[in-house]
Protein backbone atom coordinates (compact mmCIF):
# COMPACT_ATOMS: atom_id res chain seq x y z
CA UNK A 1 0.00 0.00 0.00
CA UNK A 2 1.48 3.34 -0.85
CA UNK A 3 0.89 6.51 1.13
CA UNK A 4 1.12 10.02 0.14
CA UNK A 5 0.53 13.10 2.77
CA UNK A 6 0.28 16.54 3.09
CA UNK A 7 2.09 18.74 4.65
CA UNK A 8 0.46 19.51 8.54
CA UNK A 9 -1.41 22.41 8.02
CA UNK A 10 -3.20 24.63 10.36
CA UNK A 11 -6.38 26.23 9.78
CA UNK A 12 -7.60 29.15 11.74
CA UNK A 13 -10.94 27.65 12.92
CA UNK A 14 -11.73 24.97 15.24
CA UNK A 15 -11.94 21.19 14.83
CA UNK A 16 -15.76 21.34 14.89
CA UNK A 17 -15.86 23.65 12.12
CA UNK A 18 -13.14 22.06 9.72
CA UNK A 19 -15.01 18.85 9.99
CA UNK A 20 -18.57 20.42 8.98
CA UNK A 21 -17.10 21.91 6.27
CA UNK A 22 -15.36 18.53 5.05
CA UNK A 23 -18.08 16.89 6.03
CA UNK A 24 -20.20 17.38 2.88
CA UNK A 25 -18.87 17.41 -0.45
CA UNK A 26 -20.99 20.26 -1.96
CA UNK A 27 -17.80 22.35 -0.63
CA UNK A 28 -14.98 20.48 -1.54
CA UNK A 29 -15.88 22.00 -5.28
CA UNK A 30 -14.43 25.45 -3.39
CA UNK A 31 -11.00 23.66 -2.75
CA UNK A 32 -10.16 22.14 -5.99
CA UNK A 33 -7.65 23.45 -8.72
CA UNK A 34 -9.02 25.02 -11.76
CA UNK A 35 -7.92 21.00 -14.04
CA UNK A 36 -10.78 20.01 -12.19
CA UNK A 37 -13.54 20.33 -14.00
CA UNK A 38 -17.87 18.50 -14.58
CA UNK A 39 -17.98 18.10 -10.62
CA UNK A 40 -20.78 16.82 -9.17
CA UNK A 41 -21.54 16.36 -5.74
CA UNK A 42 -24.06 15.47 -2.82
CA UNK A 43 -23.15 15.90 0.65
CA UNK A 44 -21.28 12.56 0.39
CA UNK A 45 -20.49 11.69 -2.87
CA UNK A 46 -18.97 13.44 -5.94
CA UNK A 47 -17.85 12.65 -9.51
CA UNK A 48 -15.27 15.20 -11.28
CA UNK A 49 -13.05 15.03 -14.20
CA UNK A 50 -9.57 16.34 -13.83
CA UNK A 51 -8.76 17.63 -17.48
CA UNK A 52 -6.73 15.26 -20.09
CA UNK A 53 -7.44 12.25 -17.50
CA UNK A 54 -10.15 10.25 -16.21
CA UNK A 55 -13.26 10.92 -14.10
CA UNK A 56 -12.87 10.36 -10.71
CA UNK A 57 -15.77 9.67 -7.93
CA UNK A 58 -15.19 9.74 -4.43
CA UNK A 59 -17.95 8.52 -1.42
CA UNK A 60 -17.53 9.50 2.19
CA UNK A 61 -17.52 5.81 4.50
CA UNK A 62 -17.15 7.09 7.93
CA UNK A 63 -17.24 10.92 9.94
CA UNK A 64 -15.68 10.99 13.08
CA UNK A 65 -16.80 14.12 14.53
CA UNK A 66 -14.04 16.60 15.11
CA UNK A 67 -11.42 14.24 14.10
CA UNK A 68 -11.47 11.97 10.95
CA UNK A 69 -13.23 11.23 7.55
CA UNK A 70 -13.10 8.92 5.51
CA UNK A 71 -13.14 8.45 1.75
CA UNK A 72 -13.11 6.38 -1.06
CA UNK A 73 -12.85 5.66 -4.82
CA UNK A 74 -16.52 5.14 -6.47
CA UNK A 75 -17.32 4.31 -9.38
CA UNK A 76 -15.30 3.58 -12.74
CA UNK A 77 -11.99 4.59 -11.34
CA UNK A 78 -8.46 3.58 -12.88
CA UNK A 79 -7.67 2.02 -9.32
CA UNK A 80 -8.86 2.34 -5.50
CA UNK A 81 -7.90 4.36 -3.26
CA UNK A 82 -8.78 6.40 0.10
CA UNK A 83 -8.18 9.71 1.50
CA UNK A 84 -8.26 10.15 5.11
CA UNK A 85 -8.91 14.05 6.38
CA UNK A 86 -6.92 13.92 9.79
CA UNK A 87 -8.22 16.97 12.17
CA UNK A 88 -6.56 17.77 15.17
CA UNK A 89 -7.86 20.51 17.88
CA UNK A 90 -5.13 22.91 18.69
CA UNK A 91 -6.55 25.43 21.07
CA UNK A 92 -8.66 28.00 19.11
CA UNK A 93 -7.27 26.55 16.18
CA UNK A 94 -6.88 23.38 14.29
CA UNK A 95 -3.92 21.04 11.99
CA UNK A 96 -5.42 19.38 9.34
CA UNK A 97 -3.52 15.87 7.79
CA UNK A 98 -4.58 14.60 4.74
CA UNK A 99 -3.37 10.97 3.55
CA UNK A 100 -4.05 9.16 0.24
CA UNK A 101 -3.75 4.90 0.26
CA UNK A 102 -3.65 2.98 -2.74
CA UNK A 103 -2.29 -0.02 -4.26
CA UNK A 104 -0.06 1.47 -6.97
CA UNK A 105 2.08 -0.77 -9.10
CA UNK A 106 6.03 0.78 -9.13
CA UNK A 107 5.35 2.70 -12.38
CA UNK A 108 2.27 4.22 -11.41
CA UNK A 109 3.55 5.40 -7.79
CA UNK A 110 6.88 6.71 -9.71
CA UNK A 111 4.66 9.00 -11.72
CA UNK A 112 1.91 9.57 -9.15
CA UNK A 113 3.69 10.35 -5.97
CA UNK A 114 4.67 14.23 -6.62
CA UNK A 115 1.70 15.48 -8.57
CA UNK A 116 -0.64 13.92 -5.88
CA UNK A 117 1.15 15.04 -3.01
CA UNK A 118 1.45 18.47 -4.59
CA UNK A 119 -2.41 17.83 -4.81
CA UNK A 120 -3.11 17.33 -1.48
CA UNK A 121 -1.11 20.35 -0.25
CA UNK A 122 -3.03 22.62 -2.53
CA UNK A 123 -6.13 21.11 -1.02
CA UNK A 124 -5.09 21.93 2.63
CA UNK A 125 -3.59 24.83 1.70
CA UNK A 126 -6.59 26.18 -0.05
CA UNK A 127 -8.91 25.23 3.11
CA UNK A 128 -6.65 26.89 5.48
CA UNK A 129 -7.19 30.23 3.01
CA UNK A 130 -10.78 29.88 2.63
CA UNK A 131 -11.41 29.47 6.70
CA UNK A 132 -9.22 32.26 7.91
């Protein structure tokens, strides 16, 4: 199994609030990068394209309040994966962890390790600006 995090990132709300707003799909549209494009969601699932590649769906499978969610691939997908959102209370603030699991043959992880790590810090990185 190969895993690929973000960088720890802190977002200037509380753990309660981070996880509402993860919570529900409809505003993960907010944090993606403009290759993403035909997204569809419902509060816990979502279908998107990500331009010259394949579409991608994604279901939450279990919300941990203040503290963890859980995804996963759905749908036609060119291989399974899940993305954990980590959220960790830090006084009046909170760190947010994300961390992608897949079975990736050696070629695949060669050429999928940097662009979806640089992925995941633009997603954490884009929450933290859209919550200050």
């Amino acid at each position: 199994m190969t895993r690929i995090e973000s960088n720890i990132t802190p977002v200037n709300k509380s753990a309660g609030e981070v996880f509402a707003f993860l919570s529900d799909f409809n505003n993960f549209k907010s944090l993606m990068p403009e290759q993403v494009v035909d997204w569809e969601s419902t509060a816990d699932e979502c279908s998107f394209k990500i331009k010259g590649m394949a579409t991608l769906g994604m279901k939450m499978i279990e919300k941990n309040p203040d503290s963890l969610i859980k995804i996963t691939s759905n749908g036609k997908v060119p291989f399974d994966f899940f993305l954990s959102c980590h959220i960790e209370e830090d006084g009046s603030h909170s760190k947010v962890l994300l961390a992608f699991d897949a079975e990736l043959n050696a070629m695949l992880k060669m050429m999928a390790v940097k662009p979806l790590t640089n992925f995941l810090n633009l997603l954490v990185g884009k929450l933290s600006e859209l919550m200050a």
